[in-house]
PDB file of N, CA and C in Angstrom:
ATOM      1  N   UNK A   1       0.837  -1.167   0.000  1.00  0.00           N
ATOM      2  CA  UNK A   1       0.000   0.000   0.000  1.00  0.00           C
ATOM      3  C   UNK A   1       0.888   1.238   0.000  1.00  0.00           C
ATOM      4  N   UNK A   2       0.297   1.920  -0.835  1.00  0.00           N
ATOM      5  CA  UNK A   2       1.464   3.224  -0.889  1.00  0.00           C
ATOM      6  C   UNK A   2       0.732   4.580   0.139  1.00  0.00           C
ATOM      7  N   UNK A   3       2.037   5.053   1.190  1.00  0.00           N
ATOM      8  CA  UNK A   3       1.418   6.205   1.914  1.00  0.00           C
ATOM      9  C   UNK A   3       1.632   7.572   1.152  1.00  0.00           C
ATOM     10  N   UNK A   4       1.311   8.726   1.479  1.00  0.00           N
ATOM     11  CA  UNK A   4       1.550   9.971   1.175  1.00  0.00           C
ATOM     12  C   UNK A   4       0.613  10.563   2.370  1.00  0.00           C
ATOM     13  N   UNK A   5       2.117  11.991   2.239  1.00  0.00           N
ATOM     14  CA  UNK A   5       1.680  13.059   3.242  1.00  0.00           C
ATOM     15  C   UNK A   5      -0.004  14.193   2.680  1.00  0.00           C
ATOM     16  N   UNK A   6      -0.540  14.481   3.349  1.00  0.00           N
ATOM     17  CA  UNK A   6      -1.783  15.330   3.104  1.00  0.00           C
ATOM     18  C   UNK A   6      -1.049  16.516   1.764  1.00  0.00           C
ATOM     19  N   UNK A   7       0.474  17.140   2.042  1.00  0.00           N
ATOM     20  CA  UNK A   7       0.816  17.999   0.818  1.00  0.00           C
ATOM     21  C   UNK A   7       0.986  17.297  -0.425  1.00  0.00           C
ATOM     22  N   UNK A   8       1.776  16.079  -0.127  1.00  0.00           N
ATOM     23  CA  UNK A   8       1.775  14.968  -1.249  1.00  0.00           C
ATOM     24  C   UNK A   8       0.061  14.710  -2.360  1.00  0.00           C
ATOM     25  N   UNK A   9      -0.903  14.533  -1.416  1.00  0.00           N
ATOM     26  CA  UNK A   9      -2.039  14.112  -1.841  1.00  0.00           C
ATOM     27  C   UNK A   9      -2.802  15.258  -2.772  1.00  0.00           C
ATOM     28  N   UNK A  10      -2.557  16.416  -1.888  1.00  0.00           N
ATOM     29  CA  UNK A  10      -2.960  17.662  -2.645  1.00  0.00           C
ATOM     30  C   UNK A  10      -2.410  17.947  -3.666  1.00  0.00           C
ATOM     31  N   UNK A  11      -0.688  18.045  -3.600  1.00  0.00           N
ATOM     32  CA  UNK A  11      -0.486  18.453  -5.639  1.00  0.00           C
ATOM     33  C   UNK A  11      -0.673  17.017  -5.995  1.00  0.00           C
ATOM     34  N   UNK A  12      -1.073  16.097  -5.940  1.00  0.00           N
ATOM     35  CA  UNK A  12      -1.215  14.589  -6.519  1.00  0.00           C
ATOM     36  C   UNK A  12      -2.377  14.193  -7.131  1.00  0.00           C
ATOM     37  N   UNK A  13      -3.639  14.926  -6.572  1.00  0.00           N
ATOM     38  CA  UNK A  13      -4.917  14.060  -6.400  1.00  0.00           C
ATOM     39  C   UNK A  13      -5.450  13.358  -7.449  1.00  0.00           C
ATOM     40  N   UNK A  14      -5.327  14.199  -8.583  1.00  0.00           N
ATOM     41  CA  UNK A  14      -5.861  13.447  -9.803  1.00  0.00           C
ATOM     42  C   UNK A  14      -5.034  12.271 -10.402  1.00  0.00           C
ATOM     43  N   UNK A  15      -4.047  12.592 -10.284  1.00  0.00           N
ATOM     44  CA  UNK A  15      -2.665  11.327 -10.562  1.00  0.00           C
ATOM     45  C   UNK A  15      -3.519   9.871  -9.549  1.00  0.00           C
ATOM     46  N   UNK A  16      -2.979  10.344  -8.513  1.00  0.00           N
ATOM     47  CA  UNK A  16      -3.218   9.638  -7.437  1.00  0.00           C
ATOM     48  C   UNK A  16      -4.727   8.680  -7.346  1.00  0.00           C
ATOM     49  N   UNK A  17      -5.282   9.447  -7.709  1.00  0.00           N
ATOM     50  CA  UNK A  17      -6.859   8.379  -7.893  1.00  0.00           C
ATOM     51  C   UNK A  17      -6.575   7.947  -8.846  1.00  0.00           C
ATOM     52  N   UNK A  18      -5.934   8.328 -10.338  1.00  0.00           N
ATOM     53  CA  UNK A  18      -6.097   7.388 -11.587  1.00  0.00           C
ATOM     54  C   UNK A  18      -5.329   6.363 -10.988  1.00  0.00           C
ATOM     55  N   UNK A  19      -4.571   6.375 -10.134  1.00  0.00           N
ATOM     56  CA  UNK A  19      -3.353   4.985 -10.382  1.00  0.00           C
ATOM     57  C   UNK A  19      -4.176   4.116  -8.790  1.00  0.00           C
ATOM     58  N   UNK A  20      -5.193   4.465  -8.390  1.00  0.00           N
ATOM     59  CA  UNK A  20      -6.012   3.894  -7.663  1.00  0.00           C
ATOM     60  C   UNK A  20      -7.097   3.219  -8.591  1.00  0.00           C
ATOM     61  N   UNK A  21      -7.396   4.140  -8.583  1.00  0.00           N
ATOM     62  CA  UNK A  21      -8.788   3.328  -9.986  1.00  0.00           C
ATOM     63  C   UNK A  21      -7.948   1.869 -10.881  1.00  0.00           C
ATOM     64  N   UNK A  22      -6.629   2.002 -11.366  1.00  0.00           N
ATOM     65  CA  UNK A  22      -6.103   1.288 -12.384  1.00  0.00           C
ATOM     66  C   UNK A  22      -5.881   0.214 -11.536  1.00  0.00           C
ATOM     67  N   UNK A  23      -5.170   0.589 -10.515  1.00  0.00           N
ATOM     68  CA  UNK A  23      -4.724  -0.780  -9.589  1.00  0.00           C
ATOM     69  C   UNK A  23      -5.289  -1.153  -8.872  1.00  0.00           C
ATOM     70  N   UNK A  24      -6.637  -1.064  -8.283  1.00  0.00           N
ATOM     71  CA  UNK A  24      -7.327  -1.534  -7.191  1.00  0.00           C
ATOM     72  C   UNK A  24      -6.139  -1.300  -5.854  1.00  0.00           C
ATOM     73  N   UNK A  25      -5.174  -0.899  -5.790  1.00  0.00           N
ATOM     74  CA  UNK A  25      -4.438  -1.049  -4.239  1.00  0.00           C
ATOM     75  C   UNK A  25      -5.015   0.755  -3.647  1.00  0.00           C
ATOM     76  N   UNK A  26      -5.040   0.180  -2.248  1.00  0.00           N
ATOM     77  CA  UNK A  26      -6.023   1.276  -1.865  1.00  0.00           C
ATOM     78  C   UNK A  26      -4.291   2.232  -1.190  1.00  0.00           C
ATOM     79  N   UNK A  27      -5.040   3.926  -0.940  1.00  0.00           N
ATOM     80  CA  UNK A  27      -4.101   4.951  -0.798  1.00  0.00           C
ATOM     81  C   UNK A  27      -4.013   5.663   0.535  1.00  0.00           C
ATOM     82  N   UNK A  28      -2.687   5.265   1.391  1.00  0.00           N
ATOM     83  CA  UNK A  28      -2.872   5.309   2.529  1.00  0.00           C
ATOM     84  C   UNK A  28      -2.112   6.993   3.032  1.00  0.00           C
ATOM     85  N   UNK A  29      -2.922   7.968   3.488  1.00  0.00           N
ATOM     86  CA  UNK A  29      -2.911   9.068   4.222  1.00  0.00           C
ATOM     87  C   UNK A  29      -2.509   9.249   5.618  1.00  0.00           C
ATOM     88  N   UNK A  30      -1.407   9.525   5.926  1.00  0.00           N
ATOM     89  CA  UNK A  30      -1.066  10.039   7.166  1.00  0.00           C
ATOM     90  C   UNK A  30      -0.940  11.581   8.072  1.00  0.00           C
ATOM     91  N   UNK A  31      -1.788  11.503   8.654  1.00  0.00           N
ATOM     92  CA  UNK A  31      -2.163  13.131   9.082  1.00  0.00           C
ATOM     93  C   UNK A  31      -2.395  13.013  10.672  1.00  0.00           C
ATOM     94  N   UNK A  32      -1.561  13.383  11.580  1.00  0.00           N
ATOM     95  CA  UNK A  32      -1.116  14.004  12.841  1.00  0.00           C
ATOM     96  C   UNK A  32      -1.321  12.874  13.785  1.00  0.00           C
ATOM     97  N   UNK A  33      -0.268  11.578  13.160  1.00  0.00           N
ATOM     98  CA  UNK A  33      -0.240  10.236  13.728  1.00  0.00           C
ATOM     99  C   UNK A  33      -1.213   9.486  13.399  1.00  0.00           C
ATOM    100  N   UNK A  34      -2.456  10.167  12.731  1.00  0.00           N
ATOM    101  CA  UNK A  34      -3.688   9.224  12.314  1.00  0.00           C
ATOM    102  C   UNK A  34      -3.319   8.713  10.658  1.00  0.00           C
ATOM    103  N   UNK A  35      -4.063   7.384  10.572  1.00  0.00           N
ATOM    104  CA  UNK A  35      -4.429   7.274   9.283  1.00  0.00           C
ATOM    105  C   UNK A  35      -5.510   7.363   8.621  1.00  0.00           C
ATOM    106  N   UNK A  36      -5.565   7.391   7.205  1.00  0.00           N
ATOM    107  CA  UNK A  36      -6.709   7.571   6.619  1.00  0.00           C
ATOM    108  C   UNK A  36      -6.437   6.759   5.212  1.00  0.00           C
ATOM    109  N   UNK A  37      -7.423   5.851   4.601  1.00  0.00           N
ATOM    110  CA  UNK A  37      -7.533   5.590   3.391  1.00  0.00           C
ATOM    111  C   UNK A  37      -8.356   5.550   2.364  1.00  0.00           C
ATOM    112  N   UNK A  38      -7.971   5.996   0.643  1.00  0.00           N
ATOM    113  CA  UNK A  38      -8.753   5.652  -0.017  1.00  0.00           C
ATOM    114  C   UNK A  38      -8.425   4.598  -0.893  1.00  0.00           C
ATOM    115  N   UNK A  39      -9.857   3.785  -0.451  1.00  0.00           N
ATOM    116  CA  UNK A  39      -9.780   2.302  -1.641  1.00  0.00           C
ATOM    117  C   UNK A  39     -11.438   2.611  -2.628  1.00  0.00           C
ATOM    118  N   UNK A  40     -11.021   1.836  -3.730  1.00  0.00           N
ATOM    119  CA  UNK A  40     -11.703   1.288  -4.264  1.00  0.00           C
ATOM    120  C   UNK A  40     -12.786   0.915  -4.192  1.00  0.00           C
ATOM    121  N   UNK A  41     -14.223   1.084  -4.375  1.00  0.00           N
ATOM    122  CA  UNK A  41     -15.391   0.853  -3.859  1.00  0.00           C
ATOM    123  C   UNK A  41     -15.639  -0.137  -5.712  1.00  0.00           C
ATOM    124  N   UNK A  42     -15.901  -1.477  -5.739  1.00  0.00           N
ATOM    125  CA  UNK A  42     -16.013  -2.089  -6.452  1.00  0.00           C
ATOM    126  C   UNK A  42     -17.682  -2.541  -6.718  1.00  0.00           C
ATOM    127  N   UNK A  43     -18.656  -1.914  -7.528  1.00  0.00           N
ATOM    128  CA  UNK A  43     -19.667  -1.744  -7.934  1.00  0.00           C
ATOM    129  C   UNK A  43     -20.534  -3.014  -7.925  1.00  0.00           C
ATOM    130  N   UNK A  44     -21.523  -3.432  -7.181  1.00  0.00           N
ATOM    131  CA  UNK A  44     -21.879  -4.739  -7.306  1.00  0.00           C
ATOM    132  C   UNK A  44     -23.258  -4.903  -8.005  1.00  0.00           C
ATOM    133  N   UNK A  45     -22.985  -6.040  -9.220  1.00  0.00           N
ATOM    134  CA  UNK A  45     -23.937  -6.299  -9.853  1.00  0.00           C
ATOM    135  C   UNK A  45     -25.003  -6.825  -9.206  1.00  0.00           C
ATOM    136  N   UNK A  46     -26.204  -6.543  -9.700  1.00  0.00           N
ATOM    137  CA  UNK A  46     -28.010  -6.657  -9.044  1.00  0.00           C
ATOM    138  C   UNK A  46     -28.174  -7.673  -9.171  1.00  0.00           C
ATOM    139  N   UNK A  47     -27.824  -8.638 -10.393  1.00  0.00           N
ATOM    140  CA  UNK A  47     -28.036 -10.426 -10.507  1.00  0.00           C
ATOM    141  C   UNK A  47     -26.707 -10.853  -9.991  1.00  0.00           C
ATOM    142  N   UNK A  48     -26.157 -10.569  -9.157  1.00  0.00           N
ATOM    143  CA  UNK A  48     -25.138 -11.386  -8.231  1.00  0.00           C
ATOM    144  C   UNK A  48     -25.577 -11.835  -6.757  1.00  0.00           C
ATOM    145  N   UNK A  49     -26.983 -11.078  -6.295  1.00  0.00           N
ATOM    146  CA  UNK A  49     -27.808 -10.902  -5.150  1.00  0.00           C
ATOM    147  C   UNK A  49     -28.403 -12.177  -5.514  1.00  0.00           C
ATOM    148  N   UNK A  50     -28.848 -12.954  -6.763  1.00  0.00           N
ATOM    149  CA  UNK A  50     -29.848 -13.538  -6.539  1.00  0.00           C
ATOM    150  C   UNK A  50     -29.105 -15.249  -6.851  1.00  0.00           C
ATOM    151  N   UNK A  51     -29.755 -15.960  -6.420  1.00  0.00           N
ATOM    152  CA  UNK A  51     -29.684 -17.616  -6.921  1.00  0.00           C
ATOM    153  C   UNK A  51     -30.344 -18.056  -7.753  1.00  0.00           C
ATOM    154  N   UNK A  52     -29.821 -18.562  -8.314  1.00  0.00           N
ATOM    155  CA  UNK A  52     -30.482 -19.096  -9.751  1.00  0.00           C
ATOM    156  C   UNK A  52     -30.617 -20.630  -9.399  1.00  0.00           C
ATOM    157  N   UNK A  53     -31.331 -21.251  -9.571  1.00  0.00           N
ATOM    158  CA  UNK A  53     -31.943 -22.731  -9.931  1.00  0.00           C
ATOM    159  C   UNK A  53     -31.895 -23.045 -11.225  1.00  0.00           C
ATOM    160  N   UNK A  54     -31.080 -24.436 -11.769  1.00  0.00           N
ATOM    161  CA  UNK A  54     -31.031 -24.433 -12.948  1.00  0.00           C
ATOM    162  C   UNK A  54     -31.799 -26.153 -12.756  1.00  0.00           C
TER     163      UNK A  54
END
């Protein structure tokens, strides 16, 4: 998982989400000993909810 500082993220952001979006590895934020991350929210199909009987 790759970190970056909050100044890092700011001149980065648009970079930084495309190479999130491309890689699914989520983007880890460090700000005043805390962390923070953004991942990937992976869209779930409506016929994956259901069971099929064949």
């Amino acid at each position: 998982m790759k970190r970056v500082t909050p100044t890092e993220l700011r001149g980065n952001l648009y970079n930084l989400l495309d190479e999130i979006l491309e890689t699914g590895i989520p983007l880890e934020i460090e700000r005043g000993g805390k962390r923070l991350q953004i991942v990937p929210v992976e869209k779930v199909d409506k016929l994956q909810r259901y069971i099929f009987k064949v």
